[in-house]
N, C-alpha and C. Protein backbone atom coordinates (compact mmCIF):
# COMPACT_ATOMS: atom_id res chain seq x y z
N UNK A 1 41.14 99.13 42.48
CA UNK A 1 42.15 100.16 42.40
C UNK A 1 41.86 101.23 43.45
N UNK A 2 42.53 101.14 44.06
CA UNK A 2 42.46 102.30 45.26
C UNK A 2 42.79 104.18 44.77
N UNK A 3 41.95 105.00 45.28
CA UNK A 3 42.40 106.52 44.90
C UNK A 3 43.32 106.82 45.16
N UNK A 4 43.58 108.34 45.27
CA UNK A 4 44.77 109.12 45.16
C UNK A 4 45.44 109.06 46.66
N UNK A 5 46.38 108.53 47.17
CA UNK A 5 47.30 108.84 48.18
C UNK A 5 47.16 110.20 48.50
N UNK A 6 46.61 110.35 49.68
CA UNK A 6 47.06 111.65 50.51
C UNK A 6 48.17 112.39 51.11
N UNK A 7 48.47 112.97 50.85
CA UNK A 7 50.08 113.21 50.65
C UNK A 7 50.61 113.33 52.19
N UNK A 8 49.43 113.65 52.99
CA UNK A 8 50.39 113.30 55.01
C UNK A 8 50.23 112.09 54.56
N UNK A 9 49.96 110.62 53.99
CA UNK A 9 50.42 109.36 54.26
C UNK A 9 51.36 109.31 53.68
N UNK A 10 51.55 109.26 52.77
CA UNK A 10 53.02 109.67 51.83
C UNK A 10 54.26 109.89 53.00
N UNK A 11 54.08 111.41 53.73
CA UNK A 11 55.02 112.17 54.47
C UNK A 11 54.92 111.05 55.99
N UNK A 12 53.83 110.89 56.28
CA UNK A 12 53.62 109.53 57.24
C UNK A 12 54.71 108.22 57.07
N UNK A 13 55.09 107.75 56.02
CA UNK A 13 55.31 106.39 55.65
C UNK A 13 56.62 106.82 55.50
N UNK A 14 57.10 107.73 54.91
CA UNK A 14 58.51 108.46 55.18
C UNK A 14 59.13 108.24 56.38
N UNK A 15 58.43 109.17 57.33
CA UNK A 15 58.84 109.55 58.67
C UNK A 15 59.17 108.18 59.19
N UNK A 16 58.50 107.46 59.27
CA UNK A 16 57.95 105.88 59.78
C UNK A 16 59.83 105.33 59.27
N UNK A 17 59.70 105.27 57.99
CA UNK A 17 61.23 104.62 57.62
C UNK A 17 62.35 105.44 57.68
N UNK A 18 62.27 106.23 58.25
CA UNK A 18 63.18 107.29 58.53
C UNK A 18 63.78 107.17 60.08
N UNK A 19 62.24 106.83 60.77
CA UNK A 19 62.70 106.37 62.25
C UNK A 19 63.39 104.91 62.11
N UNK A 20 62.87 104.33 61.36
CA UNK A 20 63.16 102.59 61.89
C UNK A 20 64.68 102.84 61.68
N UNK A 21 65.60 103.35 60.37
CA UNK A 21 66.52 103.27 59.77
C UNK A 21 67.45 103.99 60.89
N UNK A 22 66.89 104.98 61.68
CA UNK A 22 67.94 105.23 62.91
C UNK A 22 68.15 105.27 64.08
N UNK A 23 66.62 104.10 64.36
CA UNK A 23 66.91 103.30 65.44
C UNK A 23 67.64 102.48 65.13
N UNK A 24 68.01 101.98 64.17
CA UNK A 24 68.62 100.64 63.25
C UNK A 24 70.40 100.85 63.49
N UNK A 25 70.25 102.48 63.35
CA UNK A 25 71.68 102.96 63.02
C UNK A 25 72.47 102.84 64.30
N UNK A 26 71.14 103.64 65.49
CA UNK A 26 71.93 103.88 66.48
C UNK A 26 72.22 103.10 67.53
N UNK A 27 71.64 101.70 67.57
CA UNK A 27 71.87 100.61 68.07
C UNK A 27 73.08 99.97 67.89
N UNK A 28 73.38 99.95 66.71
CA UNK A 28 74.41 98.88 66.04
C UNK A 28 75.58 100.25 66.57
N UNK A 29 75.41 101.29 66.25
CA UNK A 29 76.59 102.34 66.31
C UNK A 29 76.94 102.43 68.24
N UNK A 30 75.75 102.45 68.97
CA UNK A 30 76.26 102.92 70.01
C UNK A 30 76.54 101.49 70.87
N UNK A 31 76.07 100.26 70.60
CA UNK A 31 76.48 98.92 71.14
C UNK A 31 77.63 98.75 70.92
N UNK A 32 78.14 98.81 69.79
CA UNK A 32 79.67 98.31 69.13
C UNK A 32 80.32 99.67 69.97
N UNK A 33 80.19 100.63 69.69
CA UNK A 33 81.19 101.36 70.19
C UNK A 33 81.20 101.57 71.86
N UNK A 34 80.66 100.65 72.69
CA UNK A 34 80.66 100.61 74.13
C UNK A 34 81.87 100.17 74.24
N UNK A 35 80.95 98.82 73.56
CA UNK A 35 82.03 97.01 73.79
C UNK A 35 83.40 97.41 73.28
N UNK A 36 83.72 98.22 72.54
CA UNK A 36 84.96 98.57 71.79
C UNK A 36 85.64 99.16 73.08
N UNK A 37 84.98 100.20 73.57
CA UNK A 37 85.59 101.25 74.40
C UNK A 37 86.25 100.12 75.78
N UNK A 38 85.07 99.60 76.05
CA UNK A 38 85.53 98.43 77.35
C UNK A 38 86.25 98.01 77.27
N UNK A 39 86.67 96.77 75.82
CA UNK A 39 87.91 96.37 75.90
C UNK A 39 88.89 96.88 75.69
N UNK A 40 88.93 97.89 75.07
CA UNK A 40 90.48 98.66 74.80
C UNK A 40 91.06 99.23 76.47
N UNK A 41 89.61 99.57 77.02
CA UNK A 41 90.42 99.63 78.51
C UNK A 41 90.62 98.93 79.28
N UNK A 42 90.22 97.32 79.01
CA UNK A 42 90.69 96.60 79.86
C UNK A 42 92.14 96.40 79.57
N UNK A 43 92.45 96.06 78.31
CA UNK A 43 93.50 95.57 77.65
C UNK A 43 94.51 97.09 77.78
N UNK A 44 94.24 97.78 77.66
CA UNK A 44 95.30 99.01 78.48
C UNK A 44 95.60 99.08 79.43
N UNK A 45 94.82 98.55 80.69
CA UNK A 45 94.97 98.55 82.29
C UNK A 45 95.80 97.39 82.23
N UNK A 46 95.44 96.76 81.27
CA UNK A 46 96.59 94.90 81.76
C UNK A 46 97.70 95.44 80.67
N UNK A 47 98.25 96.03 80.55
CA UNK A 47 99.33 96.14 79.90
C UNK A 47 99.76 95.74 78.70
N UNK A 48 97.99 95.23 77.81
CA UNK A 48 97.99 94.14 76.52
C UNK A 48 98.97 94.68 75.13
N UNK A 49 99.28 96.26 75.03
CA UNK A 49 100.30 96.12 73.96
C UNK A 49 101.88 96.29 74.64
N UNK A 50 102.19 95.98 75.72
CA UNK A 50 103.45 95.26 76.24
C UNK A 50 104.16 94.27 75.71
N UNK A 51 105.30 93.75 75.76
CA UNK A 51 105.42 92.60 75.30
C UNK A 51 105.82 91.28 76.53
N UNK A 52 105.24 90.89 76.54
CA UNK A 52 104.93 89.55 77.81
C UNK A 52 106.03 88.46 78.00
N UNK A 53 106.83 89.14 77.23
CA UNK A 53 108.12 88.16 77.71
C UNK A 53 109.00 89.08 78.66
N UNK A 54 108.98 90.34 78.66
CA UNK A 54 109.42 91.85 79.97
C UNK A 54 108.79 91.42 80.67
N UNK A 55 108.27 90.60 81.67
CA UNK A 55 107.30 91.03 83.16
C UNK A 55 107.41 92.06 83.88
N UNK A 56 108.67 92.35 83.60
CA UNK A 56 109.10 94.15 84.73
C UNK A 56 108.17 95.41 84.20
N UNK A 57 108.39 94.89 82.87
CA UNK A 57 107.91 96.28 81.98
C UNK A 57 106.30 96.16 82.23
N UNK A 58 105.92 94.48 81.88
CA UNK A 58 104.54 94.62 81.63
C UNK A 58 104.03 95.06 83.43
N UNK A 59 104.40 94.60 84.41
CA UNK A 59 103.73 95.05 85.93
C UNK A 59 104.18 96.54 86.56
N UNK A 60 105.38 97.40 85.85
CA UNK A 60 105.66 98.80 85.89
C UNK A 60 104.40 99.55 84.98
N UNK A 61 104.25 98.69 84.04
CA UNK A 61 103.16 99.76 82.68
C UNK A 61 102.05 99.60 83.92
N UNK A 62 101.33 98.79 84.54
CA UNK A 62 100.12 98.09 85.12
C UNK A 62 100.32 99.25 86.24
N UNK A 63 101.14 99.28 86.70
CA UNK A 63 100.99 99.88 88.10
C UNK A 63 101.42 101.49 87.55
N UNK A 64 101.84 102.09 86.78
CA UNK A 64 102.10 103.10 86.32
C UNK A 64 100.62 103.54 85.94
N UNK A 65 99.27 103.09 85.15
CA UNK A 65 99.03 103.05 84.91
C UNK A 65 97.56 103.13 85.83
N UNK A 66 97.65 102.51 86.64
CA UNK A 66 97.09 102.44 87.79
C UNK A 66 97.19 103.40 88.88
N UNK A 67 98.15 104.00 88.83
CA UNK A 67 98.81 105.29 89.63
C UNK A 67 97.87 106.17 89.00
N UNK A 68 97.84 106.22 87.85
CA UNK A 68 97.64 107.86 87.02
C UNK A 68 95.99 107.53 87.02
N UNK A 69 95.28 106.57 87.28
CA UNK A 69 94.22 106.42 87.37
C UNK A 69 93.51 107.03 88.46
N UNK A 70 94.45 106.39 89.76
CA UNK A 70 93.91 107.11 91.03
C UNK A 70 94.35 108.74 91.14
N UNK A 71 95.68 109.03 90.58
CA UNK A 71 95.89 110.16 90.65
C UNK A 71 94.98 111.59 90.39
N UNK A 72 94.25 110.98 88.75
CA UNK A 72 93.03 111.49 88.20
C UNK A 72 91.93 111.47 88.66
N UNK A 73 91.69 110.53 89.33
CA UNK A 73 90.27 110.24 90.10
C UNK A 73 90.80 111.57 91.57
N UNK A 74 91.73 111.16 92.34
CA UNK A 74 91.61 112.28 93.44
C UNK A 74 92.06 113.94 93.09
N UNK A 75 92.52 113.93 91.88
CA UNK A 75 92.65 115.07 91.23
C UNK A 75 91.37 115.75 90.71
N UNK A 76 90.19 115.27 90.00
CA UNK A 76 89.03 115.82 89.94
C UNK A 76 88.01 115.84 91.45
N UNK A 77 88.44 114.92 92.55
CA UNK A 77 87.50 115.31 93.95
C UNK A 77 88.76 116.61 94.33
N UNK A 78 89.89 116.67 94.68
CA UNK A 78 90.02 117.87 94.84
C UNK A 78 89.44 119.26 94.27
N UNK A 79 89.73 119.12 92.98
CA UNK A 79 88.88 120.42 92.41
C UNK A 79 87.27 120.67 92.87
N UNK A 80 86.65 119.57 92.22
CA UNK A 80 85.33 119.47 92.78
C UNK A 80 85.11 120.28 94.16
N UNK A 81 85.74 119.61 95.35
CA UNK A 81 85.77 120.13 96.47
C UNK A 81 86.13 121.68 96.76
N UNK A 82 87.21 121.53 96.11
CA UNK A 82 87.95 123.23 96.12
C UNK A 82 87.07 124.25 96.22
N UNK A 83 86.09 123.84 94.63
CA UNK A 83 85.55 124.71 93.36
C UNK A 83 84.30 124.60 93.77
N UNK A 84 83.49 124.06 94.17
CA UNK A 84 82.57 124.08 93.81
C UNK A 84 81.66 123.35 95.56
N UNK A 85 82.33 123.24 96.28
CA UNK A 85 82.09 123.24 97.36
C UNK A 85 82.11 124.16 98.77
């Protein structure tokens, strides 16, 4: 029969399952929510809630879409530049 537990092992063995449980958490939480993020933007850039029997609509959404991409991208180097250059 072993003595009395010291109470830092106690607070030790805590801590210990306290870490594992949110490395545990934050793996599963921040993997899934990458892969999530990726495909929803692929499938937004391709025009995936379109309906694919329009081709006009679905390659106007694509290139509309594509516009506002670059638009945003040279819209923050302007500022950048403006502001802060």
């Amino acid at each position: 029969m072993s003595g009395p537990r010291h109470p830092k092992d106690e607070r030790r063995e805590e801590a210990l399952r306290t870490l594992d449980r949110i490395q545990a958490d934050s793996e599963t939480i921040g993997g899934s929510t990458f892969v999530r993020m990726a495909e929803r933007a692929k499938s937004h850039m391709s025009a995936g809630d379109k309906d694919d029997d329009d081709r006009i609509e679905v390659w106007g959404t694509r290139i509309g879409r594509s516009l506002g991409l670059v638009f945003a991208i040279g819209l923050a180097i302007y500022l950048v530049v403006t502001y802060l250059l």
